[in-house]
C-alpha atoms as a PDB file:
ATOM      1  CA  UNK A   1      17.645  -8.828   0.599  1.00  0.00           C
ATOM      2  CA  UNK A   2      19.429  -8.341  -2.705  1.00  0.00           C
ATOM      3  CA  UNK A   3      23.092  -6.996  -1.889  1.00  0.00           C
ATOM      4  CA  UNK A   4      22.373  -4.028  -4.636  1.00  0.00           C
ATOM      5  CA  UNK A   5      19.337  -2.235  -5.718  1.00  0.00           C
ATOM      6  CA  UNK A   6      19.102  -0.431  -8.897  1.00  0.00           C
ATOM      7  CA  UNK A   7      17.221   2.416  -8.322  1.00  0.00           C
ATOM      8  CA  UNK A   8      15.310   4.380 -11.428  1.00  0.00           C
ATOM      9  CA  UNK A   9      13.737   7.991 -11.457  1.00  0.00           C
ATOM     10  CA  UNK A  10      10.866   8.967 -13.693  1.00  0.00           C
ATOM     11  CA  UNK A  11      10.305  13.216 -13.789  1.00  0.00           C
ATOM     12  CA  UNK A  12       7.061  13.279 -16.378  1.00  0.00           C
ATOM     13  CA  UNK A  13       5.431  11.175 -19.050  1.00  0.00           C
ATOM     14  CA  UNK A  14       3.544  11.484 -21.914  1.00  0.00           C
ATOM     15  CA  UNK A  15       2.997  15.623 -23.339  1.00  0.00           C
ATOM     16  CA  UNK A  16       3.786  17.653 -20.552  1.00  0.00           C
ATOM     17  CA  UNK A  17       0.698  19.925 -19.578  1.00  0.00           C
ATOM     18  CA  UNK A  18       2.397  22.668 -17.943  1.00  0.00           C
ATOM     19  CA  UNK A  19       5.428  24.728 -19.150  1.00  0.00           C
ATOM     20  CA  UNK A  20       8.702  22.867 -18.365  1.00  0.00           C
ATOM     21  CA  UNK A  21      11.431  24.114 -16.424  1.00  0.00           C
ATOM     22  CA  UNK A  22      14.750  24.781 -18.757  1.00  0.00           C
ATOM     23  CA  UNK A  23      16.476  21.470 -19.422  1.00  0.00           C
ATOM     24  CA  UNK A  24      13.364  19.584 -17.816  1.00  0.00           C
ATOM     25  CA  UNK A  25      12.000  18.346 -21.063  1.00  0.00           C
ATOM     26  CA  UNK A  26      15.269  16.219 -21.286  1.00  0.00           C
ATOM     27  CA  UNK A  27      13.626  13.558 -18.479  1.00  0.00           C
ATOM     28  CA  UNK A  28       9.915  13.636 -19.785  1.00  0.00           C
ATOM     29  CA  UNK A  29       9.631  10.320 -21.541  1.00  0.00           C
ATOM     30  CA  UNK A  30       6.646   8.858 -24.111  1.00  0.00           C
ATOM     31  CA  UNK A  31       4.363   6.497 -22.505  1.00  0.00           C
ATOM     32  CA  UNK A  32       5.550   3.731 -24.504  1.00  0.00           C
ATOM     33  CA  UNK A  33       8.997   4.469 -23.452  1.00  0.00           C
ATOM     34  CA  UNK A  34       7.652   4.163 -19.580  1.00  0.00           C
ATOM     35  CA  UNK A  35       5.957   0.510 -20.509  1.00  0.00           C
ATOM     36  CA  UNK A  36       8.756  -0.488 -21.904  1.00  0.00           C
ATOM     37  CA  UNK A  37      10.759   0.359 -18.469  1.00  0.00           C
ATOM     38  CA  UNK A  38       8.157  -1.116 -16.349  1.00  0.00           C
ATOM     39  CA  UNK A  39       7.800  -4.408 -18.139  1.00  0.00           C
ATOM     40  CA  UNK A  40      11.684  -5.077 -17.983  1.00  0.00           C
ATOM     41  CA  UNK A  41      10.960  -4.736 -14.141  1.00  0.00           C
ATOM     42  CA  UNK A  42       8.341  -7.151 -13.440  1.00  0.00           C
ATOM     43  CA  UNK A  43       9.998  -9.782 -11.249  1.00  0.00           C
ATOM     44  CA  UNK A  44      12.822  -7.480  -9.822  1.00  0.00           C
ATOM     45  CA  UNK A  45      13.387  -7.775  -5.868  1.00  0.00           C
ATOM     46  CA  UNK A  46      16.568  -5.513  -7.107  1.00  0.00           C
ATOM     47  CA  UNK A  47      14.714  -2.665  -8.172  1.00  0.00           C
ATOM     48  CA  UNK A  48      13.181   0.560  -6.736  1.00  0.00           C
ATOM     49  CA  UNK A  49      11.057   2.810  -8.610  1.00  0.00           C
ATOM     50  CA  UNK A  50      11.064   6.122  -7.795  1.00  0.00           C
ATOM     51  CA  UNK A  51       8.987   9.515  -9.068  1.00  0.00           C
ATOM     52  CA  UNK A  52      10.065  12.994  -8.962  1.00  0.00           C
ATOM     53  CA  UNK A  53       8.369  16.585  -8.976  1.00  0.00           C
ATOM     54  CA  UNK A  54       4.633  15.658  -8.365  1.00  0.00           C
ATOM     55  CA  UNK A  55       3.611  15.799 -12.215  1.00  0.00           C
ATOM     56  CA  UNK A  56       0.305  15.228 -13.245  1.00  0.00           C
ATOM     57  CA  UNK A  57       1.162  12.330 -15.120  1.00  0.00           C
ATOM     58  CA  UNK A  58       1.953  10.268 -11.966  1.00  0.00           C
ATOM     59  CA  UNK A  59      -1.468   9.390 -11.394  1.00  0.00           C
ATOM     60  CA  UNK A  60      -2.996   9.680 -14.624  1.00  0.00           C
ATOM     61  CA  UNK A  61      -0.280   7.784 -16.696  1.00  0.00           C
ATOM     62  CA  UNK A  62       2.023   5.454 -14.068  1.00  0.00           C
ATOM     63  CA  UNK A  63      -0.377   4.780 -11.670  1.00  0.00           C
ATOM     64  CA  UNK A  64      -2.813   2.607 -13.563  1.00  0.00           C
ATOM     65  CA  UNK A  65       0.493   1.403 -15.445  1.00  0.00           C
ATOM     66  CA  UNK A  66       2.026  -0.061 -12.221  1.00  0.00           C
ATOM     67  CA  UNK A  67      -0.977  -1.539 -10.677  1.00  0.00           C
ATOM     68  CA  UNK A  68      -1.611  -3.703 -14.143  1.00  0.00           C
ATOM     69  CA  UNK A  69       1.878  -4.752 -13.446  1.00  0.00           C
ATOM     70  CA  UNK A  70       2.024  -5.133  -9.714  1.00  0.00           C
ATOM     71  CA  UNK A  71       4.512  -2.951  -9.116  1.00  0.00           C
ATOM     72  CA  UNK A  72       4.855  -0.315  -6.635  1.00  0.00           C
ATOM     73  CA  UNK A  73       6.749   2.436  -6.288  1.00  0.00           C
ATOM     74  CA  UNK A  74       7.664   5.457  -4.388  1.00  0.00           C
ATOM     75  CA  UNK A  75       6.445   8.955  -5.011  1.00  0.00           C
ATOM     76  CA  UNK A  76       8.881  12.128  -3.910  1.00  0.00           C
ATOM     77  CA  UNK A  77       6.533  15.681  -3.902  1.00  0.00           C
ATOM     78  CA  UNK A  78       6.645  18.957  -3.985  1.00  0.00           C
ATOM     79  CA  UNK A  79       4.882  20.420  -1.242  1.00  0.00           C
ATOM     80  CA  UNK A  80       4.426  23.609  -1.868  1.00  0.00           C
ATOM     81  CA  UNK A  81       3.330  23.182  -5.364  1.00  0.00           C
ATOM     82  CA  UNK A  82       0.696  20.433  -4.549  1.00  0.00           C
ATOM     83  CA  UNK A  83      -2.475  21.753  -6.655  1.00  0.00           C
ATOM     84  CA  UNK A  84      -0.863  23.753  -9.407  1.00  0.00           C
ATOM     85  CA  UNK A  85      -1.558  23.164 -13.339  1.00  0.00           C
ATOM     86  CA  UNK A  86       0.155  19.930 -14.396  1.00  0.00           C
ATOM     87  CA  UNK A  87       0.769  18.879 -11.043  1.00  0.00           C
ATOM     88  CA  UNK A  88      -0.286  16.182  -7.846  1.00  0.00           C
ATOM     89  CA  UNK A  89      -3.105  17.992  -5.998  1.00  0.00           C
ATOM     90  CA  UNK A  90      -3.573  16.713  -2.555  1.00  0.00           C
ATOM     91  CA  UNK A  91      -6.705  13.971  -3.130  1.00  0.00           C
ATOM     92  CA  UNK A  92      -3.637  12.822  -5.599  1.00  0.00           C
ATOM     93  CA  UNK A  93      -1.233  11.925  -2.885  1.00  0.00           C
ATOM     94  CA  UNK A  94      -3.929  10.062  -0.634  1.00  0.00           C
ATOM     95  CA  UNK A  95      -4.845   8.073  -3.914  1.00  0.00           C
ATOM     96  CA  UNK A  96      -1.194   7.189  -4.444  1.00  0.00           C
ATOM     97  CA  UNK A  97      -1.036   5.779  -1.204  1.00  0.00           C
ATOM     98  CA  UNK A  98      -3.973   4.069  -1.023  1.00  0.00           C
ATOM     99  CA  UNK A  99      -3.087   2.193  -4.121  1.00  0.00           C
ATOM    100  CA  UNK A 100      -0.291   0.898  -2.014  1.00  0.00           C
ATOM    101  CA  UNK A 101       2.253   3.772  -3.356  1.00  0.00           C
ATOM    102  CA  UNK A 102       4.705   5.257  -0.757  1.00  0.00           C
ATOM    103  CA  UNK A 103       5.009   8.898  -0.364  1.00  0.00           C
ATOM    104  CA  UNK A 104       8.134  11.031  -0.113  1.00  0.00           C
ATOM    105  CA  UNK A 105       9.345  14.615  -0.307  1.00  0.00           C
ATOM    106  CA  UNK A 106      10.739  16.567  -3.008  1.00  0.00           C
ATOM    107  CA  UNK A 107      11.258  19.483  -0.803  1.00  0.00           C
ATOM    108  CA  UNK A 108       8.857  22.749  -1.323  1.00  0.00           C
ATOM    109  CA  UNK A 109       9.254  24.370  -4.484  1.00  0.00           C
ATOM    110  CA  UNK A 110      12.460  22.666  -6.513  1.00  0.00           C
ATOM    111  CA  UNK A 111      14.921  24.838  -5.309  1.00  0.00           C
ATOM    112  CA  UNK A 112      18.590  24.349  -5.455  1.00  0.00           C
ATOM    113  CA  UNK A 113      19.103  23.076  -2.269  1.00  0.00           C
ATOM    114  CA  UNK A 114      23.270  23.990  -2.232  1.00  0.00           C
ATOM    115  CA  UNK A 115      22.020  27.400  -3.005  1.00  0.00           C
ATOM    116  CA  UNK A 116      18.607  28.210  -0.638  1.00  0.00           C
ATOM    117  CA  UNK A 117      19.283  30.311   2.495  1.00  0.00           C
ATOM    118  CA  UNK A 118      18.316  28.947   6.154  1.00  0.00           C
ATOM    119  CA  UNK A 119      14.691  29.763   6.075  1.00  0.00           C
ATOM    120  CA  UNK A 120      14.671  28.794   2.774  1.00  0.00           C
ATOM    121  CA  UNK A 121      16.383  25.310   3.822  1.00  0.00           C
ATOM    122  CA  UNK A 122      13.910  24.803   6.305  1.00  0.00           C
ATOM    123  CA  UNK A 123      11.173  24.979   4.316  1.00  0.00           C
ATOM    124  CA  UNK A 124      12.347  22.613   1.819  1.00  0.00           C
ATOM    125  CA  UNK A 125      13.486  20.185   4.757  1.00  0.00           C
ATOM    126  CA  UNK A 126      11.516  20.491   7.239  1.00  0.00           C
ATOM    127  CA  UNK A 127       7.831  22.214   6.258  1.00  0.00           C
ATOM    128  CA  UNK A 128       7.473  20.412   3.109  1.00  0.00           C
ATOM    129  CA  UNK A 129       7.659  16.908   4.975  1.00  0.00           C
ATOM    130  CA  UNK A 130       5.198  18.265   7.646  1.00  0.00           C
ATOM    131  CA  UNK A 131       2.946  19.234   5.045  1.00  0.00           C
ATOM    132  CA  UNK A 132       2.943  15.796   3.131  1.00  0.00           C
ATOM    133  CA  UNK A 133       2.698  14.517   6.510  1.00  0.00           C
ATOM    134  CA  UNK A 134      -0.629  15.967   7.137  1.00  0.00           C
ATOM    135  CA  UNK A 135      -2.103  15.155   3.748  1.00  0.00           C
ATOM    136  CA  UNK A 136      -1.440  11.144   4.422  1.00  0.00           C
ATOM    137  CA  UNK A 137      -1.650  11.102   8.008  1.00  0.00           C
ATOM    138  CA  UNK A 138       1.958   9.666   9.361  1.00  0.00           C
ATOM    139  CA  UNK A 139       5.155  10.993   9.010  1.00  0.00           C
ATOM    140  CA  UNK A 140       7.560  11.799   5.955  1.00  0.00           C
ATOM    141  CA  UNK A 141      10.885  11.180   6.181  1.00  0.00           C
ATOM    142  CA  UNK A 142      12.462  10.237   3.292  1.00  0.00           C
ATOM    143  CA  UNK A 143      13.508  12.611   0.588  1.00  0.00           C
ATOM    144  CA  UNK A 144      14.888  13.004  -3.117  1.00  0.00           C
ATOM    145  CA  UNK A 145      17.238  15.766  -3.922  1.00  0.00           C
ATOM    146  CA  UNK A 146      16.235  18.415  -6.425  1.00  0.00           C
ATOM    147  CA  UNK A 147      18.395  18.303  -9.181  1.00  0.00           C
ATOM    148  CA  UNK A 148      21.088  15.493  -7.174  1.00  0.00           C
ATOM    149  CA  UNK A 149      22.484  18.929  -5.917  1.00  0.00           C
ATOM    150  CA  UNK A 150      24.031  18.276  -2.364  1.00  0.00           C
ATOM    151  CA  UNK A 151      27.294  18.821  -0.497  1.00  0.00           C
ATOM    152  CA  UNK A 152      28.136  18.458   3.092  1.00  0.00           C
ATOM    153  CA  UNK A 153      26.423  20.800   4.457  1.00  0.00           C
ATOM    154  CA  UNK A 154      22.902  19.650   2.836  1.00  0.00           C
ATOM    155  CA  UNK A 155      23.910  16.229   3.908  1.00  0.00           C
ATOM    156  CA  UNK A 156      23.897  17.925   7.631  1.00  0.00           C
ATOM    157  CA  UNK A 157      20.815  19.558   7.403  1.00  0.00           C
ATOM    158  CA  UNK A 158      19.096  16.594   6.174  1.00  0.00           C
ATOM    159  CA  UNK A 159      20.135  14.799   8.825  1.00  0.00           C
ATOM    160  CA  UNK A 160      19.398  17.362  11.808  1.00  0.00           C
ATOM    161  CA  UNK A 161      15.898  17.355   9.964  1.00  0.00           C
ATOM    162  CA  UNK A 162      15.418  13.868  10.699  1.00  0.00           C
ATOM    163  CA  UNK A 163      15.507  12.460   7.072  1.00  0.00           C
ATOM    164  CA  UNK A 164      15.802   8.362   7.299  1.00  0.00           C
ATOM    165  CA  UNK A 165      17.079   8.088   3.745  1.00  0.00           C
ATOM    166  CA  UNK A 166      17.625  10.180   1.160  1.00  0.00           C
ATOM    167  CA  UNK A 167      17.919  10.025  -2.653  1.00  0.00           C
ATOM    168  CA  UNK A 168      20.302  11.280  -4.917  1.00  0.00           C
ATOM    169  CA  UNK A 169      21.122  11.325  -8.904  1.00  0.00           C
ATOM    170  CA  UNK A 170      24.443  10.056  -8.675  1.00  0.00           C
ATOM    171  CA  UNK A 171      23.399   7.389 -11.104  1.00  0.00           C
ATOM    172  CA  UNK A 172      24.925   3.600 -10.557  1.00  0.00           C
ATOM    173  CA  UNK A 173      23.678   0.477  -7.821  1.00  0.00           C
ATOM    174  CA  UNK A 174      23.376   1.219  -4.167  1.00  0.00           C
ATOM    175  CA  UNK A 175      23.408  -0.628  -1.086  1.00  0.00           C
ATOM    176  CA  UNK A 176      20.178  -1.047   0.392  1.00  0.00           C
ATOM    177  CA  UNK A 177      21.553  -0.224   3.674  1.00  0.00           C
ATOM    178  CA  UNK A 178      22.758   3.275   2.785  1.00  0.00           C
ATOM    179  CA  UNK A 179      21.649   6.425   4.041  1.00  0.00           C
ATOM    180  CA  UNK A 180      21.982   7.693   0.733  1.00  0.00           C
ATOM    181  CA  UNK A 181      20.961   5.941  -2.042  1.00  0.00           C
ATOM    182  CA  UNK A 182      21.836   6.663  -5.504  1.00  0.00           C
ATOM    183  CA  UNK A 183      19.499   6.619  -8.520  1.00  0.00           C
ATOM    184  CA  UNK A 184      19.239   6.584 -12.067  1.00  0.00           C
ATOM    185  CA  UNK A 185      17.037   8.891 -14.169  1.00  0.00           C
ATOM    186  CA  UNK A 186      15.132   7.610 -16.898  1.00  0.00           C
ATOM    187  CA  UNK A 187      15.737  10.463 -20.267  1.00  0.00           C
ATOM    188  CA  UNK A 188      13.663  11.698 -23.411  1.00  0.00           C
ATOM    189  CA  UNK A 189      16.428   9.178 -25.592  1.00  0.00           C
ATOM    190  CA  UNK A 190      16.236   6.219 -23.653  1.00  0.00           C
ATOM    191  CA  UNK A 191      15.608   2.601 -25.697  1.00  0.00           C
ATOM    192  CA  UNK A 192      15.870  -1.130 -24.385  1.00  0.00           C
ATOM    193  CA  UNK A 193      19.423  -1.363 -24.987  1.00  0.00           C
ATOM    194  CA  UNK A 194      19.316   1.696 -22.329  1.00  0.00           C
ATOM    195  CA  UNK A 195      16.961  -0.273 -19.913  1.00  0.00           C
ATOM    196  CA  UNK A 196      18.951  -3.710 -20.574  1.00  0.00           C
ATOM    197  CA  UNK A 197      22.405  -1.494 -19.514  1.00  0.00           C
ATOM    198  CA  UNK A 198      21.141  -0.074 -16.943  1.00  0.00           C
ATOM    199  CA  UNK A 199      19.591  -2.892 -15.011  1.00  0.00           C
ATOM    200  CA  UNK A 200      22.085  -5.139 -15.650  1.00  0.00           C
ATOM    201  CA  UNK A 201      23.872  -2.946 -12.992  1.00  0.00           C
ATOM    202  CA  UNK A 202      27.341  -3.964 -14.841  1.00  0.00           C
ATOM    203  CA  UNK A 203      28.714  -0.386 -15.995  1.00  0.00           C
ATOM    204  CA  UNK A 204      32.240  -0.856 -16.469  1.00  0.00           C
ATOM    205  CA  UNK A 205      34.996  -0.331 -13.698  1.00  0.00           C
ATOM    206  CA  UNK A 206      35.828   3.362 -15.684  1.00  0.00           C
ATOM    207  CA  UNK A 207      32.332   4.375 -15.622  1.00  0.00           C
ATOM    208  CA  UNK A 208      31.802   2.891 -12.108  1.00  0.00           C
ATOM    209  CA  UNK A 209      35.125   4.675 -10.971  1.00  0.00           C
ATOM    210  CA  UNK A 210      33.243   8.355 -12.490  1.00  0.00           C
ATOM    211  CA  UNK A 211      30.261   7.857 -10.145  1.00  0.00           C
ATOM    212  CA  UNK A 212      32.463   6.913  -7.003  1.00  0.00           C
ATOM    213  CA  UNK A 213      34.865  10.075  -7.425  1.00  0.00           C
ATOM    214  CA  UNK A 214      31.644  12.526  -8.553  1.00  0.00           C
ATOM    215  CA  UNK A 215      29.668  11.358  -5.361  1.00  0.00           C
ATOM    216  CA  UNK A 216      32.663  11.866  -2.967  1.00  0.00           C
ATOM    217  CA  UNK A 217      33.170  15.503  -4.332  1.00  0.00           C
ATOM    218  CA  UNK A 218      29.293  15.887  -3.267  1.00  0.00           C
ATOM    219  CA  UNK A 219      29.480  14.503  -0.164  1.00  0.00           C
ATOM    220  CA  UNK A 220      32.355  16.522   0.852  1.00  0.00           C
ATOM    221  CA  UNK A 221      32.153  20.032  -0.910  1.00  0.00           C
ATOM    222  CA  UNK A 222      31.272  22.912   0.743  1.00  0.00           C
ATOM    223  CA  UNK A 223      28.597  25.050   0.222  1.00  0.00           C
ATOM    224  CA  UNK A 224      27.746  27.095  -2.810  1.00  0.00           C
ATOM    225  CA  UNK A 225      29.010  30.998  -2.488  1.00  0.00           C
END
């Protein structure tokens, strides 16, 4: 086991077919831009791959991508939008995993989750991994954070929920033993210089400092008012 894994996130690739979310089209990226990503991986014990939001493009662009390069990866959903223009429909998710693909959840409907009320946070946590649950047959426990939005007391419900591991967007390595693991998103500018930076998991005792102090203020804020 590597003692860090670098852990990426792609949102959508290619032309979006669906109306993106304000700020979203800042983490769509151009199919070449994705190849260019996945070939710098090949070979890479150290890195995880993981997918966001349930877009379309997951199967139609990075599926067929990854199995050329025998890479897996692992696929975080929205429940409750499973079937809408532009995104995963359920026959989706069962052809993910069947291609050897690992499904996760993305909670129901890309809420804030410092923000959602208790039945709200319930349905994100706890519904939306049933749900995904029934669609593959076996349970769903590990999740990705909408937006990398968390404090303590989403940490606690997460937990209570019965979530094994859960994702963030803190950016930076992680240890593969963490509950939380952090992750870095792949963006509309990104180049090979990008890519080479990023996976050389090397970003600077300043930079690294940043991520340390911004997680610990996550981990131990309170809720949103």
């Amino acid at each position: 086991m590597p003692a860090k894994v670098i852990n990426l996130t792609v949102h959508g690739i290619g032309k979006p077919p669906r109306d993106l979310e304000p700020g979203e089209d800042g983490t769509w990226v151009t199919v070449e831009q994705f190849e260019q990503v996945m070939d710098a991986v090949i070979g890479r014990p150290d890195v995880h791959i993981t997918f966001d939001d349930g877009n379309s493009s997951d199967i139609e662009i990075a599926l067929p991508r990854l199995l050329e390069r025998g890479l897996t990866a692992e696929f975080f959903v929205l429940a409750g939008l499973l079937g809408e223009p532009g995104r995963l429909d359920r026959a989706d998710v069962r052809e993910l995993e069947a291609a050897g693909m690992r499904i996760g959840s993305h909670g129901w409907s890309h809420r804030d989750w410092r923000r959602v009320n208790f039945p709200q946070a319930v349905e994100e946590m706890v519904t939306a991994p049933r749900v995904l649950a029934e669609v593959i047959g076996h349970p769903v426990t590990r999740v990705a954070v909408p937006f990398g939005s968390y404090d303590r007391l989403v940490l606690g419900r997460l937990r209570y929920a019965g979530a094994s591991l859960v994702y963030t967007s803190d950016g930076g390595a992680a240890r593969p033993e963490s509950w939380m693991q952090a992750r870095t998103s792949l963006r509309h500018d990104i180049d090979p210089s990008w890519t080479a930076d990023v996976l050389a998991g090397q970003p600077g005792l300043r930079r690294e400092a940043r991520r340390f102090a911004a997680g610990l203020v996550k981990r131990t804020r309170g809720p949103a008012r």
